[in-house]
Protein backbone atom coordinates (compact mmCIF):
# COMPACT_ATOMS: atom_id res chain seq x y z
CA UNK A 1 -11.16 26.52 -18.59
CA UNK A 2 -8.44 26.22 -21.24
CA UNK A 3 -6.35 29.19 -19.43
CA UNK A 4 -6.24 27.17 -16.21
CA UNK A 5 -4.82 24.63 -15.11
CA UNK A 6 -7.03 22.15 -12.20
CA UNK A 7 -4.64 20.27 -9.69
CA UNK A 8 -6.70 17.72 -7.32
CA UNK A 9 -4.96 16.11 -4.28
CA UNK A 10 -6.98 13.00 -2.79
CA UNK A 11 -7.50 11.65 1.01
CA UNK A 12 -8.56 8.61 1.35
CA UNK A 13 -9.94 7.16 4.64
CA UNK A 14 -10.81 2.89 4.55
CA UNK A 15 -12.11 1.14 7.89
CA UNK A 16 -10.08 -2.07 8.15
CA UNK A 17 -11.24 -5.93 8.75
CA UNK A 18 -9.92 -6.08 12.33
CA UNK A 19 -11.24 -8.48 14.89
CA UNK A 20 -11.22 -5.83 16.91
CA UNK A 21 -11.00 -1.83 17.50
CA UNK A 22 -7.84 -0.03 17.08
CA UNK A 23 -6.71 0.53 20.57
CA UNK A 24 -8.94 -1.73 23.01
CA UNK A 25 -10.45 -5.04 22.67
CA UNK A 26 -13.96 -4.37 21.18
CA UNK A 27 -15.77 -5.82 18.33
CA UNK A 28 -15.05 -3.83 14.97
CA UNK A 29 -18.61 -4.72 13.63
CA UNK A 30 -20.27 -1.05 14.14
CA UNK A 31 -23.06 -1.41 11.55
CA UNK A 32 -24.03 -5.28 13.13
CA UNK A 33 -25.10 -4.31 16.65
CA UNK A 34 -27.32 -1.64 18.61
CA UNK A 35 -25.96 1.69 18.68
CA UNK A 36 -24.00 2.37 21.92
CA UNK A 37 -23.21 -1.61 22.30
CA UNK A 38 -19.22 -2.07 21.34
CA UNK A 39 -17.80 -0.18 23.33
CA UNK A 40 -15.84 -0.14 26.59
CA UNK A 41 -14.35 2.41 29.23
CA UNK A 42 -10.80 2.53 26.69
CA UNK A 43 -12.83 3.70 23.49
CA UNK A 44 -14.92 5.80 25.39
CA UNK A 45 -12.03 7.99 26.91
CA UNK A 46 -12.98 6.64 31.10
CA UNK A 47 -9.84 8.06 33.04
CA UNK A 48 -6.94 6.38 33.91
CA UNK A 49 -7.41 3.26 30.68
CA UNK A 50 -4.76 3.00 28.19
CA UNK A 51 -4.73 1.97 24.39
CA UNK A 52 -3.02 -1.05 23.29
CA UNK A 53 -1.77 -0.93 19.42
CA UNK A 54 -3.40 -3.34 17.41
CA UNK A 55 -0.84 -5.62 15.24
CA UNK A 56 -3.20 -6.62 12.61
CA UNK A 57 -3.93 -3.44 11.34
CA UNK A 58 -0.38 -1.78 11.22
CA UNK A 59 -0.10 -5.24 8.98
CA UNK A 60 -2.78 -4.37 7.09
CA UNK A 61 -1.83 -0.68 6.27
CA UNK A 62 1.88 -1.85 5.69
CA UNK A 63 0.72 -4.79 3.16
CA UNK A 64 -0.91 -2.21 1.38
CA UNK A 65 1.88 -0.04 0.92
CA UNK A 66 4.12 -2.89 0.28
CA UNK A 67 1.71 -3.42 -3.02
CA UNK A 68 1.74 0.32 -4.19
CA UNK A 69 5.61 0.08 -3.81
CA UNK A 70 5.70 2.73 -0.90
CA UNK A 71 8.22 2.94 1.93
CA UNK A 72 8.08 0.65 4.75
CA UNK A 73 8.72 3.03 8.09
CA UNK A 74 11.48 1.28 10.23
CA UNK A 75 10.46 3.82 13.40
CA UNK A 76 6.86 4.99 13.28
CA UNK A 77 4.76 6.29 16.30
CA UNK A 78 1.28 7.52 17.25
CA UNK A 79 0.53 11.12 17.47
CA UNK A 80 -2.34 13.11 19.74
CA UNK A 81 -4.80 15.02 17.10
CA UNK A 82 -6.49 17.45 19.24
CA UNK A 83 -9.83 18.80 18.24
CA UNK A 84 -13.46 18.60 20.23
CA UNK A 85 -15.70 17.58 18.24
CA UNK A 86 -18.96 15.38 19.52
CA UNK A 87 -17.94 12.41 18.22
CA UNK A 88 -14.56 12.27 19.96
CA UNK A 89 -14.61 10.81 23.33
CA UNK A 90 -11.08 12.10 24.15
CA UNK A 91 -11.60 15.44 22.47
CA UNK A 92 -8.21 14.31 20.40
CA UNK A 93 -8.19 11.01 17.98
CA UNK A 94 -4.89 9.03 17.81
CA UNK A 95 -3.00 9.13 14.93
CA UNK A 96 -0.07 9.91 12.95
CA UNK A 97 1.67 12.83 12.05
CA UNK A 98 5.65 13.05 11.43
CA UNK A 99 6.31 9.50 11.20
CA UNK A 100 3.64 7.60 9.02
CA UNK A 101 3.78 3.77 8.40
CA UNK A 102 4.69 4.57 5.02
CA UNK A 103 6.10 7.02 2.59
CA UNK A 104 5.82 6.87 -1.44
CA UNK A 105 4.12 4.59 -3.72
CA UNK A 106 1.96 4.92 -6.70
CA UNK A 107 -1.17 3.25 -7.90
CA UNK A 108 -1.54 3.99 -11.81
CA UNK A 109 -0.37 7.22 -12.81
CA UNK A 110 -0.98 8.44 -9.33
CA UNK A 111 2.25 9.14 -6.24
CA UNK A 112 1.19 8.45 -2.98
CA UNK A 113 2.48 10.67 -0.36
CA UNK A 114 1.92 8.82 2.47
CA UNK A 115 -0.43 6.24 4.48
CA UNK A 116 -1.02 6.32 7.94
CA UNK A 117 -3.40 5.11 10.80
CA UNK A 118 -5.24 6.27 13.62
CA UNK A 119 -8.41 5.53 15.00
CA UNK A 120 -12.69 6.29 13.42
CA UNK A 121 -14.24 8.95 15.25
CA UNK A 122 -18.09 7.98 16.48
CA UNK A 123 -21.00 8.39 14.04
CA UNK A 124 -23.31 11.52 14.26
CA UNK A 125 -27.22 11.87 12.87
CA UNK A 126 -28.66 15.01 13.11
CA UNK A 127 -32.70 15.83 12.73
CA UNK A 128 -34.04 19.49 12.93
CA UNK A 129 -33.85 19.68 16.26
CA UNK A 130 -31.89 16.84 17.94
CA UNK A 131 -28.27 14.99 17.23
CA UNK A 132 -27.53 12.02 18.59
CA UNK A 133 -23.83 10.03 18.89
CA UNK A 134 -23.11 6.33 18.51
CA UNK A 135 -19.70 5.25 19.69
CA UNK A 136 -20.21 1.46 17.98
CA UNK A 137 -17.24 3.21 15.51
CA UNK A 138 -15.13 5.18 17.78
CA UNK A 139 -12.00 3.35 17.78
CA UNK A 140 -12.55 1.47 14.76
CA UNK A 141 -9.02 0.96 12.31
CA UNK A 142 -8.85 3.29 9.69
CA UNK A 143 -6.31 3.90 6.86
CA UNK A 144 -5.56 7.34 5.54
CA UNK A 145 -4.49 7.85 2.28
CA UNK A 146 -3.07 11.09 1.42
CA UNK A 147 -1.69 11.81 -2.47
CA UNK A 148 0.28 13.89 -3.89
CA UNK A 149 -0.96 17.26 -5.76
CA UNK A 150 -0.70 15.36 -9.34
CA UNK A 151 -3.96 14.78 -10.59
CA UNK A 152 -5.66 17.08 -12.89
CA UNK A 153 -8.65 15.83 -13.86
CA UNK A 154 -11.75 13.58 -12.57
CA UNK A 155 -11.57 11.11 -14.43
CA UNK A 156 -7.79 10.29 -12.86
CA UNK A 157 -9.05 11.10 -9.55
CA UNK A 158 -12.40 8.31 -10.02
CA UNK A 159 -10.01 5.92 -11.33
CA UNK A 160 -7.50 6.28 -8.36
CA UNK A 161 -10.15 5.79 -5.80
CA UNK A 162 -11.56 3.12 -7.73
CA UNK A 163 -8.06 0.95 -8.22
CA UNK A 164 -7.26 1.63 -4.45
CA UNK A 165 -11.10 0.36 -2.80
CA UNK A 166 -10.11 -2.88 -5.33
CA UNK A 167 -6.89 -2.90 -4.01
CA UNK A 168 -7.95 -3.34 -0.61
CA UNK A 169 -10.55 -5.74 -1.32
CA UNK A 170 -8.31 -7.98 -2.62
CA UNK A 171 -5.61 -7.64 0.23
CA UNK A 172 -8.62 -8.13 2.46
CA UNK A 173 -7.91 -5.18 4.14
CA UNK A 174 -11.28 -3.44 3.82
CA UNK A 175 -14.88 -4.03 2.27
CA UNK A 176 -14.55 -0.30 1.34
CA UNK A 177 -18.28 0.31 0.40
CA UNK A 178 -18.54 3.69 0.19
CA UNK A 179 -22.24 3.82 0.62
CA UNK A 180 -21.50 1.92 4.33
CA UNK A 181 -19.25 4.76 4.98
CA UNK A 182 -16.20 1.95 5.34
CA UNK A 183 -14.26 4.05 2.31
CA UNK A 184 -15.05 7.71 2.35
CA UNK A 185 -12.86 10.61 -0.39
CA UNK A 186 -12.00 13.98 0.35
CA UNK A 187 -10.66 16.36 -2.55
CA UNK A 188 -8.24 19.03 -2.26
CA UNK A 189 -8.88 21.51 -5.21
CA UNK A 190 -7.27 24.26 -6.88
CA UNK A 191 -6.86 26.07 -10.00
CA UNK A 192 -3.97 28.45 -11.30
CA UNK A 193 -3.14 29.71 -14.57
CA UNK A 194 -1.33 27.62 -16.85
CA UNK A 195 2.40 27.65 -15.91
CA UNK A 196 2.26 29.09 -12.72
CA UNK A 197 2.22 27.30 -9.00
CA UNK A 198 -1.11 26.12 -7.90
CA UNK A 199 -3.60 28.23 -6.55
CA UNK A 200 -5.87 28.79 -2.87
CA UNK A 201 -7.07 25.05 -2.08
CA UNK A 202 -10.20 24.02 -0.81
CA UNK A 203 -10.91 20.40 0.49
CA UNK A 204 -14.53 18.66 -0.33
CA UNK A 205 -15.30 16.36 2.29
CA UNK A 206 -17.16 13.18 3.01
CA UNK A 207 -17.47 12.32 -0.86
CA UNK A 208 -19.74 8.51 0.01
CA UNK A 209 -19.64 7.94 -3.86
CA UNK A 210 -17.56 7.95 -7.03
CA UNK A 211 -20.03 9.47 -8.74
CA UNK A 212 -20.04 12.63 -5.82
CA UNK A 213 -16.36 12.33 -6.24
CA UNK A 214 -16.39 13.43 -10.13
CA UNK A 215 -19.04 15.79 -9.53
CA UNK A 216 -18.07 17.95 -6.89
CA UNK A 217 -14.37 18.45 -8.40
CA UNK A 218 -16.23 19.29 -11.61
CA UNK A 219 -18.51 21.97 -9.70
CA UNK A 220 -15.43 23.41 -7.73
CA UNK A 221 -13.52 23.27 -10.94
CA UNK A 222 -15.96 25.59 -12.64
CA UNK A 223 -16.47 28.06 -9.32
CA UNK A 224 -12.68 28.46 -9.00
CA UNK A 225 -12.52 29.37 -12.57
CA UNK A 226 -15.81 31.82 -12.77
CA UNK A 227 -14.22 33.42 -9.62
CA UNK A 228 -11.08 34.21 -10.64
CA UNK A 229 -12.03 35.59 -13.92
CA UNK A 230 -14.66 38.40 -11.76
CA UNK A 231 -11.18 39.13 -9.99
CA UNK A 232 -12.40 37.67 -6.99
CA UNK A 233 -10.84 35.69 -3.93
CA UNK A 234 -10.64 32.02 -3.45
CA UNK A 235 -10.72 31.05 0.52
CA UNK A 236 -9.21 28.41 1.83
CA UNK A 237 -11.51 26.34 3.30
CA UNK A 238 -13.58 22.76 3.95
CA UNK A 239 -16.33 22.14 1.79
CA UNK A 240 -19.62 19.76 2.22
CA UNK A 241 -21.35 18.56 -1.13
CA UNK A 242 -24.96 18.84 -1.51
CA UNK A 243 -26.27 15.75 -3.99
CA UNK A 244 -29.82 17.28 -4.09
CA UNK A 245 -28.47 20.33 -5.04
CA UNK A 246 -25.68 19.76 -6.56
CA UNK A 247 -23.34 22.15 -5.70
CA UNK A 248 -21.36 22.37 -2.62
CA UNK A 249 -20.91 24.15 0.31
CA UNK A 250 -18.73 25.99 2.83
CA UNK A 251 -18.49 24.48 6.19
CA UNK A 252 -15.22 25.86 7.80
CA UNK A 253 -12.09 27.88 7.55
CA UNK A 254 -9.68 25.07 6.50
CA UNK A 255 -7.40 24.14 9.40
CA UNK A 256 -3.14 23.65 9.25
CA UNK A 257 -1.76 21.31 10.96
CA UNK A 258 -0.21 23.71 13.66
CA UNK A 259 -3.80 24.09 14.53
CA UNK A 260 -4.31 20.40 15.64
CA UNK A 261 -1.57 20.65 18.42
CA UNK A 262 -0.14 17.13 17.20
CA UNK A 263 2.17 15.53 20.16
CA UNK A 264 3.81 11.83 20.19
CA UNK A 265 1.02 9.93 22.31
CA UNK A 266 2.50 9.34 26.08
CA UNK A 267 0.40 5.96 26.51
CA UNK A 268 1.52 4.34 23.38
CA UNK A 269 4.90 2.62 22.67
CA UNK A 270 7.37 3.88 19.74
CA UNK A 271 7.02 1.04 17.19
CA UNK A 272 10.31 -0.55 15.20
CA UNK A 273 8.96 -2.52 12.55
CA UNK A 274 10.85 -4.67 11.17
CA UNK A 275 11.17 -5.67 14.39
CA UNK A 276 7.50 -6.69 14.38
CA UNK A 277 6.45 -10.54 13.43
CA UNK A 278 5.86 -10.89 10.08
CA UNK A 279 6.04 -6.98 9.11
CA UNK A 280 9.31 -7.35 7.87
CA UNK A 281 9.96 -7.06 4.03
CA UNK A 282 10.87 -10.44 3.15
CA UNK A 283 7.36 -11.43 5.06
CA UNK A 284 4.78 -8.56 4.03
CA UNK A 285 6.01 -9.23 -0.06
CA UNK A 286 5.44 -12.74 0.03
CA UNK A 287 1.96 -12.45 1.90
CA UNK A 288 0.75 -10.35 -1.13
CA UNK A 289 -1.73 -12.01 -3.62
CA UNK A 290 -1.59 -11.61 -7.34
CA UNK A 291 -2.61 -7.82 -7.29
CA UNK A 292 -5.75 -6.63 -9.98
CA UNK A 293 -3.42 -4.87 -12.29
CA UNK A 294 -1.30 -8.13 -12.83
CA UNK A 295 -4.46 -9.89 -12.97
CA UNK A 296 -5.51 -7.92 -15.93
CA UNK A 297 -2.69 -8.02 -17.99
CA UNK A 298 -2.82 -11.93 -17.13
CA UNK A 299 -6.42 -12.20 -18.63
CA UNK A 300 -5.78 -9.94 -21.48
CA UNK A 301 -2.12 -12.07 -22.37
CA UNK A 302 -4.12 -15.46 -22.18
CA UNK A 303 -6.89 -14.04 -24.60
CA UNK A 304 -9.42 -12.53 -22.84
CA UNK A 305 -11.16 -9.57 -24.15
CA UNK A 306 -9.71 -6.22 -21.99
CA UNK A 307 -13.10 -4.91 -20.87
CA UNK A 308 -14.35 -9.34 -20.57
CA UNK A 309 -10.59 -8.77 -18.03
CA UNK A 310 -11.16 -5.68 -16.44
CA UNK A 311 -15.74 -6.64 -15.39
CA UNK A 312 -13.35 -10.06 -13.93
CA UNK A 313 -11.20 -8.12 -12.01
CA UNK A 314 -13.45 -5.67 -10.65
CA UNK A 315 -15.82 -8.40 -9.15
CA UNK A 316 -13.73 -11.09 -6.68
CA UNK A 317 -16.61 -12.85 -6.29
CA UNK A 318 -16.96 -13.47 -9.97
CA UNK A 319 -13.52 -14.22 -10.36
CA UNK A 320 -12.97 -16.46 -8.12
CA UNK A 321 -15.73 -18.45 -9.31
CA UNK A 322 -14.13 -17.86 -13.02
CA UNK A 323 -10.44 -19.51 -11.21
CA UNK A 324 -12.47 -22.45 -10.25
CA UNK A 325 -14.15 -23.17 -13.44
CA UNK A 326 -10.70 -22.85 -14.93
CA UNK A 327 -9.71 -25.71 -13.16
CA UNK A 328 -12.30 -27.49 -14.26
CA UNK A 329 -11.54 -26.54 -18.17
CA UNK A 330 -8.28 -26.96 -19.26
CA UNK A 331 -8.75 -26.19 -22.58
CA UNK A 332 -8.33 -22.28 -23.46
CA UNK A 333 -11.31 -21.83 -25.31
CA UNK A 334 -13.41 -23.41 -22.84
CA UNK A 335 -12.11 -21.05 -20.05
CA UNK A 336 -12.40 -17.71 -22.61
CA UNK A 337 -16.24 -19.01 -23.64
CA UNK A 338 -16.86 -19.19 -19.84
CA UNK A 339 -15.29 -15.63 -19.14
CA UNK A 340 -17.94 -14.46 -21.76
CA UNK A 341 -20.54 -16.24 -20.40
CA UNK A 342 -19.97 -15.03 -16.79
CA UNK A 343 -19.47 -11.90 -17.42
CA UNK A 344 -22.57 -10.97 -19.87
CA UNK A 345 -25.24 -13.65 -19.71
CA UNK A 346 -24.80 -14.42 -16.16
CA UNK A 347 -23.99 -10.92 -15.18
CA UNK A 348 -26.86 -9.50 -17.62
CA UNK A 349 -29.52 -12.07 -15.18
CA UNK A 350 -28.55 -11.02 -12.10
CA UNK A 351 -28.89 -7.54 -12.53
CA UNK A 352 -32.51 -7.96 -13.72
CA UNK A 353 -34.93 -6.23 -11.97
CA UNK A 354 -36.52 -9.42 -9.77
CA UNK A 355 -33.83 -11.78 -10.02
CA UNK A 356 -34.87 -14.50 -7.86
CA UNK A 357 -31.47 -16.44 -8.50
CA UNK A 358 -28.46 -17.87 -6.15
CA UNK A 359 -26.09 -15.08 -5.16
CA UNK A 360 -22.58 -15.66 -6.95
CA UNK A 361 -21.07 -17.83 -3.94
CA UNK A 362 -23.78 -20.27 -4.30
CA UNK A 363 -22.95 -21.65 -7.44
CA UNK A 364 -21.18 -24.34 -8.36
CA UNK A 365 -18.02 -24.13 -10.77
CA UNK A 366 -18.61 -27.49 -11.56
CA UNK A 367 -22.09 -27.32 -13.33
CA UNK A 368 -21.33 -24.06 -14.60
CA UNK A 369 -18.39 -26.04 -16.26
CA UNK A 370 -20.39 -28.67 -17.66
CA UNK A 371 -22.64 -26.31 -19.11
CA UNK A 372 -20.01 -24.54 -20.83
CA UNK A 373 -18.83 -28.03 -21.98
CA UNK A 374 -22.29 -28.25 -23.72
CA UNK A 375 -22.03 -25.31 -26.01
CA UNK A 376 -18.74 -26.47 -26.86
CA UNK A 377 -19.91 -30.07 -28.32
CA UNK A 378 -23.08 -28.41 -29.47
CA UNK A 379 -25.39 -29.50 -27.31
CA UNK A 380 -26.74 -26.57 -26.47
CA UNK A 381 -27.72 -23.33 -28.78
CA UNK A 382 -26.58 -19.82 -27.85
CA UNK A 383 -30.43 -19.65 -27.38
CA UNK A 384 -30.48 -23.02 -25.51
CA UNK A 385 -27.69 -22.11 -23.33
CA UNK A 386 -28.94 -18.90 -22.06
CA UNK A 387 -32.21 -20.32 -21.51
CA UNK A 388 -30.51 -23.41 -19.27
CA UNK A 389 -28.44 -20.75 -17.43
CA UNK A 390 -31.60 -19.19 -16.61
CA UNK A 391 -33.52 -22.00 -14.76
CA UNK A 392 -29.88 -23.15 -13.97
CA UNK A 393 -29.14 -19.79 -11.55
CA UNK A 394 -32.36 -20.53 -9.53
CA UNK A 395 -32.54 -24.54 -9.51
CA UNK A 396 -29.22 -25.73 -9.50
CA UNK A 397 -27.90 -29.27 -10.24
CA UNK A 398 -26.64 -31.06 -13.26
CA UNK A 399 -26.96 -28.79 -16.76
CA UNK A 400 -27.34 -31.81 -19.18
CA UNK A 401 -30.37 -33.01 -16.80
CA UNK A 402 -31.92 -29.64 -16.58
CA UNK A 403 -31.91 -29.30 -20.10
CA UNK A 404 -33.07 -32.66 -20.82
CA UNK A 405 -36.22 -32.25 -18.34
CA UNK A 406 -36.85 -27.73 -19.84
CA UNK A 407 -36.40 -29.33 -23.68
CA UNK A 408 -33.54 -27.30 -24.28
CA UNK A 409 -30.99 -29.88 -25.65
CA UNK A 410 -30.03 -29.22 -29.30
CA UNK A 411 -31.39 -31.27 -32.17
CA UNK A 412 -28.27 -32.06 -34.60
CA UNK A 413 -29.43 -35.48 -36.07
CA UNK A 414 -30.12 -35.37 -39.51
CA UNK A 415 -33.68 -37.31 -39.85
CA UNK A 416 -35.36 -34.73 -37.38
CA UNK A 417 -33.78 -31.43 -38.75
CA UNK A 418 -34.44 -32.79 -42.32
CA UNK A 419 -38.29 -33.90 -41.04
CA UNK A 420 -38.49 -29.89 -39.73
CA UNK A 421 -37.19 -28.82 -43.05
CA UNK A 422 -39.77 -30.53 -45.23
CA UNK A 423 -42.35 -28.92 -42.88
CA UNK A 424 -41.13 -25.36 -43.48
CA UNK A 425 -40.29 -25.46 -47.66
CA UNK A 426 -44.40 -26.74 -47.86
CA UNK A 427 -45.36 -24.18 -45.73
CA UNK A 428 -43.22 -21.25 -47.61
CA UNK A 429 -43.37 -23.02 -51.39
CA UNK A 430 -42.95 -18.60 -53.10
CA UNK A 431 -40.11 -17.84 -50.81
CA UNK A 432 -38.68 -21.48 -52.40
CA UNK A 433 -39.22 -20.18 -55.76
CA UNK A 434 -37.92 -17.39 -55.09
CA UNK A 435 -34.66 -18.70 -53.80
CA UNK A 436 -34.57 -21.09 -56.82
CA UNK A 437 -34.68 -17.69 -59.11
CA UNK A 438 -31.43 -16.85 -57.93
CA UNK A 439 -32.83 -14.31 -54.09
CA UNK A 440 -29.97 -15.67 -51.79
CA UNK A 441 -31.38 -13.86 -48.85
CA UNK A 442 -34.67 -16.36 -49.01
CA UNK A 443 -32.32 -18.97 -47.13
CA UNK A 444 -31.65 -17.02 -44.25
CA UNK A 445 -35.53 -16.70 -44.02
CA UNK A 446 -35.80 -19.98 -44.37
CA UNK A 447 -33.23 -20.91 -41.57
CA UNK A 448 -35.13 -18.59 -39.45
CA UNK A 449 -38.26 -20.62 -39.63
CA UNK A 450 -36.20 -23.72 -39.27
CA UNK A 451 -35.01 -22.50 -35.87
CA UNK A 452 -38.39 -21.42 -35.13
CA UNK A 453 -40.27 -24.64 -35.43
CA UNK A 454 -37.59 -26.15 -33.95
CA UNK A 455 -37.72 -24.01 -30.88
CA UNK A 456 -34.71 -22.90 -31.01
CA UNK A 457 -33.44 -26.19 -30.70
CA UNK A 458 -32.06 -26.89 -34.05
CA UNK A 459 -28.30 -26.84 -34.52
CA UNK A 460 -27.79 -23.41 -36.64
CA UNK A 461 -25.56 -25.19 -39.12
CA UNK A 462 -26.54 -28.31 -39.71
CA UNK A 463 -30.13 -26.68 -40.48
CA UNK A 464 -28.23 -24.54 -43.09
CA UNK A 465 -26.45 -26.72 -44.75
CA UNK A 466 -29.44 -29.57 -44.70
CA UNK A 467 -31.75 -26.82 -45.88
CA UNK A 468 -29.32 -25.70 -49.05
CA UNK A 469 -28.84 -29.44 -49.65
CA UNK A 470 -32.59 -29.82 -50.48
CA UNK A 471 -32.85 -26.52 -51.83
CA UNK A 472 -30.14 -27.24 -54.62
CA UNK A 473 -31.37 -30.90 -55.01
């Protein structure tokens, strides 16, 4: 592979949170009813019914370029894609073709060529000997990504999909969960030489995972480079990826767009944006929330560990319960202590096998808070602490009750540490003589049965320094 060169284009297709479908006034919920349910005589293609744009979605798809730093279209229209396939009513979808919403942008390292939006076909299951359709998601929003030819490895390609489904989530433009289907990547491969233009492209379709995503460009990757060095020609075509095998597969002769007859749609209006309420500029920067890339270097600037930032970032639910407890704890330690706790120990439980816990909504910033509060004025052990956020997750309520009532409170006063101590020097008089001979390590075996009899509940320090004290005496 060091003689060639891999260059890996992306398209990226995201349903959108819409009230409704794209063109008529159905539900866009096509996983939460009973197959053939949402839909009406528009989506289904009845004749003589017309589409009507929907606004929120050509705000979603330009909010989205607005973040990436794309081009906002001022004149943008649909198009007529026509192909027949079974899961397109009109045997054509609407989209867009010459004149896309935008133009440009980058996410990363990545240029974005352009986004545009059209309308979900239906969704097809096929058994040995029997397909059947459900139209629930013809007509549903959907984004298209398309990037330019600049990526030329996977793990580029992985991160670019991954930064765009959390760019989305936190525009609320899309769930994106690729197992749902609501995000799904194709891959436009090829390989050349080094220094020469790119070579015959084929397109992987219907990648429903990152972890497809890495591993089908990997296996074309290594077929485009076996064939070319047996002298032997690369077709252009559309590819399916096999996860039980592995490998993947040809499906069709890859079409051009000459092939898809595109046409401006007749029934559908020519759109001037900026004309549009609230899709002008000024409007669609100022609707924009912090994005996750500024939220990272936030984290990292006020402290917080990179990859502590980046597990944040990557979970909204966890983060927003992080910004609440912030509010909660002024003090910057406080709020760095609770990003660690969150993120590991809380984390760490609820991805037990079993976890019988509140989801991450549930809880309360509040207690979470106090409990942080607890470590802080020593309280509570590291031991303590996880123990209380264990029984915490699944009971709720106040932390310095609940670890009152589980035992869990830490013992700092002097009379019962120093009652524990005499306990454990009678019970381990050779490892005392020992330490007396001048064997240093004998105290931290000796703090280790402190904590022990104590339950964990001893205060690490004090113990030490109350165990050299009558050590040295």
């Amino acid at each position: 592979m060091t003689d060639y060169l891999p260059t890996i284009g992306l398209e990226i297709h995201a349903e959108l949170n819409t009230e409704s479908k794209m063109f008529c006034g159905c539900t866009n919920a096509p996983d939460k009813a009973d197959p053939n349910t949402l839909i009406c005589p528009v989506c289904m293609a009845h004749p003589g019914t017309l589409p009507v744009i929907n606004s929120a979605a050509v705000r979603h798809v330009l909010r989205v370029g607005t973040a990436i730093g794309g081009r906002v279209a001022d004149f943008t229209e649909f198009d007529r894609k026509n192909y027949f396939y079974p899961d397109i009513p009109k045997n054509y979808q609407i989209s867009q073709y010459k004149y896309p919403l935008i133009s440009g942008g980058k996410i990363g390292p990545v240029e974005v060529t352009r986004i545009h939006l059209e309308e979900d076909t239906a969704r097809s299951s096929h058994s040995a000997d029997t397909s059947i359709v459900d139209f629930n998601r013809a007509g549903v929003p959907l984004m298209e990504l398309v990037t330019e030819p600049v990526i030329h490895d996977t793990e580029t390609a992985v991160a670019f999909a991954r930064d765009l489904r959390l760019l989305l989530r936190y525009l609320g433009a899309s769930e994106a969960n690729l197992e749902k289907g609501e995000m799904r990547i194709e891959a436009n491969i090829s390989i050349a030489p080094k220094g020469e233009k790119l070579g015959t492209k084929v397109e992987v379709k219907n990648l429903n995972s990152f972890k497809a995503v890495e591993q089908a460009i990997a296996y074309e990757i290594k077929r485009h480079a076996a064939a070319l060095a047996a002298n032997e020609t690369i077709v252009q075509e559309t590819r399916g990826w096999d996860e039980n095998r592995q490998k993947t597969f040809s499906q069709r002769a890859k079409e051009n767009s000459h092939d898809y007859r595109y046409f401006p749609d007749p029934d559908l209006p020519k759109l001037f944006v900026s004309e549009i309420s609230g899709c002008d500029t000024t409007s669609l920067r100022s609707s924009l929330p912090e994005l996750p890339w500024d939220v990272q270097k936030r984290y990292v600037t006020e402290g917080i560990q990179p990859t502590i930032a980046s597990i944040l970032v990557a979970n909204l639910a966890l983060q927003r319960l992080y910004a609440a407890v912030c509010e909660v704890l002024p003090a910057k330690e406080q709020q760095i202590l609770g990003a660690n706790y969150l993120t590991t120990d809380l984390l760490g439980l609820m991805s037990a096998t079993g976890y019988q816990g509140r989801p991450i909504e549930a809880l309360d910033p509040r207690e979470f808070a106090e409990l942080i509060s607890m470590i802080q004025e020593g309280v509570l052990s590291s031991r303590g602490a996880k123990d209380l956020l264990a029984f915490w997750v699944v009971e709720a309520g106040d932390p310095r009750t609940l670890a009152q009532e589980k035992g869990l409170t830490q013992i700092s006063g002097n009379d019962e540490i120093v009652n524990i101590i005499k306990v454990i020097l009678s019970e381990h008089e050779s490892v005392v003589a020992e330490y007396k001979k001048g064997k240093i390590s004998s105290l931290q075996f000796l703090v280790g049965q402190g904590m022990k009899a104590s339950k964990g509940a001893a205060n690490p320090s004090v113990l030490t320094d109350l165990l050299k004290k009558e050590l040295d005496a």
